[in-house]
Protein backbone atom coordinates (compact mmCIF):
# COMPACT_ATOMS: atom_id res chain seq x y z
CA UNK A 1 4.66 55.45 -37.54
CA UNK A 2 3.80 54.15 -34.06
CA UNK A 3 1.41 56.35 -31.70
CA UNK A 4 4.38 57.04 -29.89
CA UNK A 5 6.45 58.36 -32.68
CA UNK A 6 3.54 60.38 -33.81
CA UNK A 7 3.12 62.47 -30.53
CA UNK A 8 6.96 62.93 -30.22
CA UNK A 9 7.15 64.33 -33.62
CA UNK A 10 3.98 66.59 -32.98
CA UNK A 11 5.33 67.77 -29.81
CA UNK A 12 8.68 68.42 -31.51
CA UNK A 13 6.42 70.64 -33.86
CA UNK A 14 5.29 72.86 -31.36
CA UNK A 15 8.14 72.91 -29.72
CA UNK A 16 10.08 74.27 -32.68
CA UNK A 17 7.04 76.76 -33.64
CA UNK A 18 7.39 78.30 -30.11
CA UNK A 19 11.01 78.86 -30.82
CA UNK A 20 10.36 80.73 -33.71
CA UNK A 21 8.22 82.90 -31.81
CA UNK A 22 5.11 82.96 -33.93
CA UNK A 23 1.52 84.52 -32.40
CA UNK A 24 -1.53 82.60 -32.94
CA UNK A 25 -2.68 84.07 -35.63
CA UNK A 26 0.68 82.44 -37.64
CA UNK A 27 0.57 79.39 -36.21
CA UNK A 28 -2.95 79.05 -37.55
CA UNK A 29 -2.22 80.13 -40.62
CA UNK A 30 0.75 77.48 -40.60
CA UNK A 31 -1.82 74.59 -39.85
CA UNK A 32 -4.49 76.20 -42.77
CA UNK A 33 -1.40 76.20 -45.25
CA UNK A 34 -1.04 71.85 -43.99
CA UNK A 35 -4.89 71.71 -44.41
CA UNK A 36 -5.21 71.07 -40.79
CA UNK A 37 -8.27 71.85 -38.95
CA UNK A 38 -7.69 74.19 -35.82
CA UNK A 39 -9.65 72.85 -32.97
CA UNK A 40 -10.79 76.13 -31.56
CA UNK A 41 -11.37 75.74 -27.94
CA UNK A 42 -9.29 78.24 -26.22
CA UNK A 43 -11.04 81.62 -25.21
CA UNK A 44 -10.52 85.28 -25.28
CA UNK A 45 -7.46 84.88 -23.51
CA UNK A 46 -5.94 81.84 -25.20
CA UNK A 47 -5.68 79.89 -21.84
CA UNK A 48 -6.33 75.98 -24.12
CA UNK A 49 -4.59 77.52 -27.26
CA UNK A 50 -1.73 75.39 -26.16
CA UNK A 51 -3.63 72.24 -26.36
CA UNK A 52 -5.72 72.56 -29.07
CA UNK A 53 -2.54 73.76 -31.17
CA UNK A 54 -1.69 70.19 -30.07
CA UNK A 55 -5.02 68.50 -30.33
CA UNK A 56 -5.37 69.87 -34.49
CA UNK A 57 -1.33 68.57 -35.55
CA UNK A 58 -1.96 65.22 -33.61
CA UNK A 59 -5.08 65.14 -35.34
CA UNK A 60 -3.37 65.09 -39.08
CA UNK A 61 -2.47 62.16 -40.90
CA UNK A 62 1.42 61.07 -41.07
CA UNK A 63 1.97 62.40 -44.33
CA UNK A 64 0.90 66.04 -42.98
CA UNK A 65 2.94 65.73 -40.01
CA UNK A 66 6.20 64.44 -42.04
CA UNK A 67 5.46 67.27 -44.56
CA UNK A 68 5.77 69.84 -41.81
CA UNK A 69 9.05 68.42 -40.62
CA UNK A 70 10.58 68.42 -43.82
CA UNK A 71 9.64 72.07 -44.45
CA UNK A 72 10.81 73.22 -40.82
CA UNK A 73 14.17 71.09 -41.29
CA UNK A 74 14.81 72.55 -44.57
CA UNK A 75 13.89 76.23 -43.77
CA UNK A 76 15.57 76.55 -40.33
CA UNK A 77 17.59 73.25 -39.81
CA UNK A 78 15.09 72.46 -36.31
CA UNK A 79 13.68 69.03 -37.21
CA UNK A 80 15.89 65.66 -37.25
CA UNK A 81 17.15 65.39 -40.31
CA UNK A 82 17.59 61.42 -40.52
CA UNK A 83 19.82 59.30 -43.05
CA UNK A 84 17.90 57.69 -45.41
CA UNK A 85 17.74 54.42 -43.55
CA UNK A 86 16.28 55.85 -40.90
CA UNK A 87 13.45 57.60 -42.22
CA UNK A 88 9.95 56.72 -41.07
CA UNK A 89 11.60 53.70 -39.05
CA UNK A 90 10.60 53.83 -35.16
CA UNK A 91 13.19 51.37 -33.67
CA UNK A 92 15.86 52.74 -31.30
CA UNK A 93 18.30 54.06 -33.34
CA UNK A 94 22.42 52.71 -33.22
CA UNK A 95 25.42 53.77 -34.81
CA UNK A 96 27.94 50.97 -35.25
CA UNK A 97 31.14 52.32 -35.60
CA UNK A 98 33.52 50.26 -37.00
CA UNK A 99 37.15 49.76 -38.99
CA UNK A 100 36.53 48.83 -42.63
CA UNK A 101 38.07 45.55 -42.79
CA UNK A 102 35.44 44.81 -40.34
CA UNK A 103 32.46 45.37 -42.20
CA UNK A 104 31.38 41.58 -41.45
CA UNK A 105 31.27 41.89 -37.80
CA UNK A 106 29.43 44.97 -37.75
CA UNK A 107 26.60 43.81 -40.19
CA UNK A 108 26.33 40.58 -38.39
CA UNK A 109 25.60 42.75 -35.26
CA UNK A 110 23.42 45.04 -37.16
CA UNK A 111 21.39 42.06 -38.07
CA UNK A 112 20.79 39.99 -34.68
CA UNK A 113 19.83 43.45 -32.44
CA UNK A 114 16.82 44.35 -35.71
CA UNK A 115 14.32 42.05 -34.00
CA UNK A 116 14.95 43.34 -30.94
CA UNK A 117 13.38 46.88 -32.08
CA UNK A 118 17.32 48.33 -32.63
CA UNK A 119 17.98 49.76 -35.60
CA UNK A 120 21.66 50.05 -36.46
CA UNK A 121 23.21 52.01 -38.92
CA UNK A 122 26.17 50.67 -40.68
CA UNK A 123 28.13 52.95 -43.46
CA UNK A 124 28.78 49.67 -45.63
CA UNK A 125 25.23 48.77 -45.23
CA UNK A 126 23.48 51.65 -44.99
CA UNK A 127 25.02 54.18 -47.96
CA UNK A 128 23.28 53.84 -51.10
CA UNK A 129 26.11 54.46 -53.87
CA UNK A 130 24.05 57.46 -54.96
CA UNK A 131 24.46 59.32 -51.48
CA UNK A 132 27.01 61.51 -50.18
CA UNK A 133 28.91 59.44 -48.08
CA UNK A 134 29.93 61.55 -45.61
CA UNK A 135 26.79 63.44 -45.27
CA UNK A 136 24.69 60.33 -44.32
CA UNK A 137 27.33 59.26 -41.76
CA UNK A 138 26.74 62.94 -40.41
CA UNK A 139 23.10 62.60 -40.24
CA UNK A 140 23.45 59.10 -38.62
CA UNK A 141 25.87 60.68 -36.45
CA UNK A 142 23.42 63.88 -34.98
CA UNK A 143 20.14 61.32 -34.71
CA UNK A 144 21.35 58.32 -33.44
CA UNK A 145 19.89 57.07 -29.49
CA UNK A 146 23.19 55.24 -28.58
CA UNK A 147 26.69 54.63 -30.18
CA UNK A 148 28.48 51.13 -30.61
CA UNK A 149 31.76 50.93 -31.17
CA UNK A 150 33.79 47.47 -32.04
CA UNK A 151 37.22 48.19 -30.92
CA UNK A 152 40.29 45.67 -32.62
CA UNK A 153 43.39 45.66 -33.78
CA UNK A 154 44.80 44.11 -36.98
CA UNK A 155 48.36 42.66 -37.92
CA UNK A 156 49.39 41.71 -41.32
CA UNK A 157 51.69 39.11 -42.42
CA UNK A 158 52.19 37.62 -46.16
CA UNK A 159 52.47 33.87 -47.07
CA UNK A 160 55.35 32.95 -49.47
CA UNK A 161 53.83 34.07 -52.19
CA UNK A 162 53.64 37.59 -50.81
CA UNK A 163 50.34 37.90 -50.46
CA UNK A 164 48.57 39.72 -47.44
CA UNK A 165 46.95 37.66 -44.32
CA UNK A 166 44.97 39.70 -41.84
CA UNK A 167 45.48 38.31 -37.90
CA UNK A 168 42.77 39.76 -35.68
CA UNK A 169 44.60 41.58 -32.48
CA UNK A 170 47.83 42.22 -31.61
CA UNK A 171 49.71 39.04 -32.32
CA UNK A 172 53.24 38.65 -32.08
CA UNK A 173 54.49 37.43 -35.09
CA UNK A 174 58.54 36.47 -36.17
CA UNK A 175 59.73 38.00 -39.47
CA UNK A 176 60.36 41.12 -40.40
CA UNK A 177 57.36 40.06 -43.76
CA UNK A 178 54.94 41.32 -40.77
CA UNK A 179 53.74 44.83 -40.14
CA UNK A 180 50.58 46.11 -38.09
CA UNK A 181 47.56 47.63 -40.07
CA UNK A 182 45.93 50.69 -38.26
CA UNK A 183 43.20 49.35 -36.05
CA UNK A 184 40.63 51.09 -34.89
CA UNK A 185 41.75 53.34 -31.90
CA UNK A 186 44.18 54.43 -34.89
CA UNK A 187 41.59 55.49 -37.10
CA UNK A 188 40.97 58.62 -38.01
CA UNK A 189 36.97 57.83 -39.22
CA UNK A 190 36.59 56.06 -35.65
CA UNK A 191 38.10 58.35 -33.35
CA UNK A 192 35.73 61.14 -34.78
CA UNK A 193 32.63 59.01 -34.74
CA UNK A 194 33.48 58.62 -31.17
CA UNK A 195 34.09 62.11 -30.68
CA UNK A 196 30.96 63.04 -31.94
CA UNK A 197 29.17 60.38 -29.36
CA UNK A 198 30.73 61.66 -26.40
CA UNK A 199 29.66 65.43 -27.71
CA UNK A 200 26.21 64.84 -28.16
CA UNK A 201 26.50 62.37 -24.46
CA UNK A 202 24.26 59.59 -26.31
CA UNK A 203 24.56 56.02 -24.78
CA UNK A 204 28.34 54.77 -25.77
CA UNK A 205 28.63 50.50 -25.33
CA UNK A 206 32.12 49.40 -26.53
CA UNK A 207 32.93 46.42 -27.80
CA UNK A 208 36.35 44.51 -27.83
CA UNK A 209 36.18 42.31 -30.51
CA UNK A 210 39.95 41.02 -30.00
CA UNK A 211 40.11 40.86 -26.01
CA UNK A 212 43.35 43.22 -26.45
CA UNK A 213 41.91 46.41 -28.13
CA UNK A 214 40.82 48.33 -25.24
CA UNK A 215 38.92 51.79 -25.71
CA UNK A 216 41.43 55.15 -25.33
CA UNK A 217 40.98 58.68 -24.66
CA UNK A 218 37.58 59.61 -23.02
CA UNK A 219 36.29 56.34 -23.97
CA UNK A 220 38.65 54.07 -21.67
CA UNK A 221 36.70 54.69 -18.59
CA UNK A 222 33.92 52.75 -19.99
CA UNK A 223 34.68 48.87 -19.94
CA UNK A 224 34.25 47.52 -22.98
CA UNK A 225 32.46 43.80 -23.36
CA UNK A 226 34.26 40.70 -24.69
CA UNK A 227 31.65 38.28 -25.97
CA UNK A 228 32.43 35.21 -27.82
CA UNK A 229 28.89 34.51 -29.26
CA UNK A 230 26.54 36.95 -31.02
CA UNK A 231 24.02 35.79 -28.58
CA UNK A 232 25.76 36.90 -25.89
CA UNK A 233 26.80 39.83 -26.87
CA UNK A 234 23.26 40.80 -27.73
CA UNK A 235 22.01 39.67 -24.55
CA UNK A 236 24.51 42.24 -23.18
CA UNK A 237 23.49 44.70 -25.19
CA UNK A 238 19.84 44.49 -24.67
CA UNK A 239 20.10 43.99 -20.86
CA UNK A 240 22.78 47.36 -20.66
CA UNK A 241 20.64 50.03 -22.53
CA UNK A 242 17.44 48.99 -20.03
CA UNK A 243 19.60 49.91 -17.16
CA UNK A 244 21.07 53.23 -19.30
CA UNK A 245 19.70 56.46 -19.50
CA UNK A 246 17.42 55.48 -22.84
CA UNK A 247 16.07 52.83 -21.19
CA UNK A 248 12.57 54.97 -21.03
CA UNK A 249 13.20 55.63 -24.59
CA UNK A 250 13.99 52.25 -25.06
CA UNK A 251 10.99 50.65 -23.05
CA UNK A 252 8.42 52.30 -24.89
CA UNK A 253 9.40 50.90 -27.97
CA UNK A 254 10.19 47.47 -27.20
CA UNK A 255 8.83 46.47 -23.63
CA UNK A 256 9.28 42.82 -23.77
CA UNK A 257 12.23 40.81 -24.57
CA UNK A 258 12.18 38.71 -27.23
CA UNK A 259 15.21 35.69 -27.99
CA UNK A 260 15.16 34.39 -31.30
CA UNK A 261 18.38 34.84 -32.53
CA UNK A 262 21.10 31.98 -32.93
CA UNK A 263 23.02 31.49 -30.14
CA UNK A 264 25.47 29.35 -32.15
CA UNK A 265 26.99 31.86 -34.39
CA UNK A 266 30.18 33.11 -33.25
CA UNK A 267 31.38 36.89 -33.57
């Protein structure tokens, strides 16, 4: 846990403690329950309570401090509750969205923004057999800093032997053996995750993996980028979010750039 993560979390405490309205004497019964010392600096009239409610939490090592999120999430729902993955990780946090016969792309993404301080969070990658799918995708889905979405369409033909041949993009193809595969403005998975983006109004950057697959609905008045190289397109990436709205966000956890990723892979 970075010192940066620690006082957002302990502000997030006291934030949520306000809400539920608890006097002082509660609140420092809450902190005796965590076996947190109360810095008691405030007078008569509680003028520093404030800080030194702030001062005591901050004060408590990360295992306390997790332990009181939990207990808050669980009790009244207030606290992130993050997918698995994301637990205890401090990177900016992305949600890939992606069609399933695209898996590859999106993990090959997921991978070249990590050293760059991104965390991505790819279903495929992410989901431990033993988890409720869709309940980690939620999760993902209500923490996540921005939302990435590689847009595509896919055609299928069959060889003579009858056997299936996926074309990336809209290709026109003679023979009636050839029939187009939902993509992913057609999927039912990927037009919610995107619903869900523009909802919360997190950072959207659209990608179109095919050069033909533009984004629909709400999302087409964002342009979407067409890279050819993974270096590019994190390049692109990085360089968008620090002119975004999480580019504070984004600052304080990675404030230099760093280029170490293989500019000779394509995507």
């Amino acid at each position: 846990m970075s010192v940066f993560d620690k006082i957002n979390r302990v502000n997030n405490i006291i934030a949520e403690l306000d809400k539920l309205g608890y006097n002082y004497e509660t609140q420092e019964y809450i902190l005796k329950y965590y076996n947190i010392e109360f810095l008691n600096h405030y007078n008569s009239y509680g003028d520093d309570y404030g800080l030194d409610l702030y001062k005591s939490i901050l004060n408590a090592d990360e295992k306390t401090i997790l332990a009181i999120e939990n207990d808050l999430n669980n009790n009244f729902g207030l606290i992130k509750d993050y997918p698995k993955h994301w637990i205890d990780n401090n990177n900016l946090k992305c949600f890939i969205s992606h069609h399933n016969k695209f898996a590859p792309k999106a993990h090959v993404l997921r991978e070249a923004l990590l050293p760059y301080k991104i965390s991505c969070f790819v279903a495929h990658d992410d989901i431990e057999t033993s988890l409720p799918w869709a309940k980690e995708i939620k999760k993902a889905l209500s923490t996540m800093d921005m939302f990435i979405s590689l847009h595509t369409d896919i055609t299928v033909a069959q060889d003579n032997k009858g056997n299936d041949i996926i074309i990336h993009g809209c290709k026109a193809i003679k023979g009636d053996r050839c029939k187009k595969y939902e993509g992913f403005n057609l999927s039912n998975w990927c037009q919610q995750e995107i619903g869900f983006a523009i909802a919360r109004n997190v950072h959207i950057f659209p990608i179109n993996l095919d050069r033909k697959s533009n984004p629909t609905g709400f999302l087409s008045e964002i342009q979407a980028t067409k890279p050819k190289k993974i270096e590019d397109m994190t390049k692109e990436i990085i360089a968008n979010i620090r002119s975004s709205k999480i580019a504070k966000l984004y600052n304080n956890i990675n404030p230099e750039i760093i280029t170490n990723t293989d500019d000779d892979i394509p995507f």
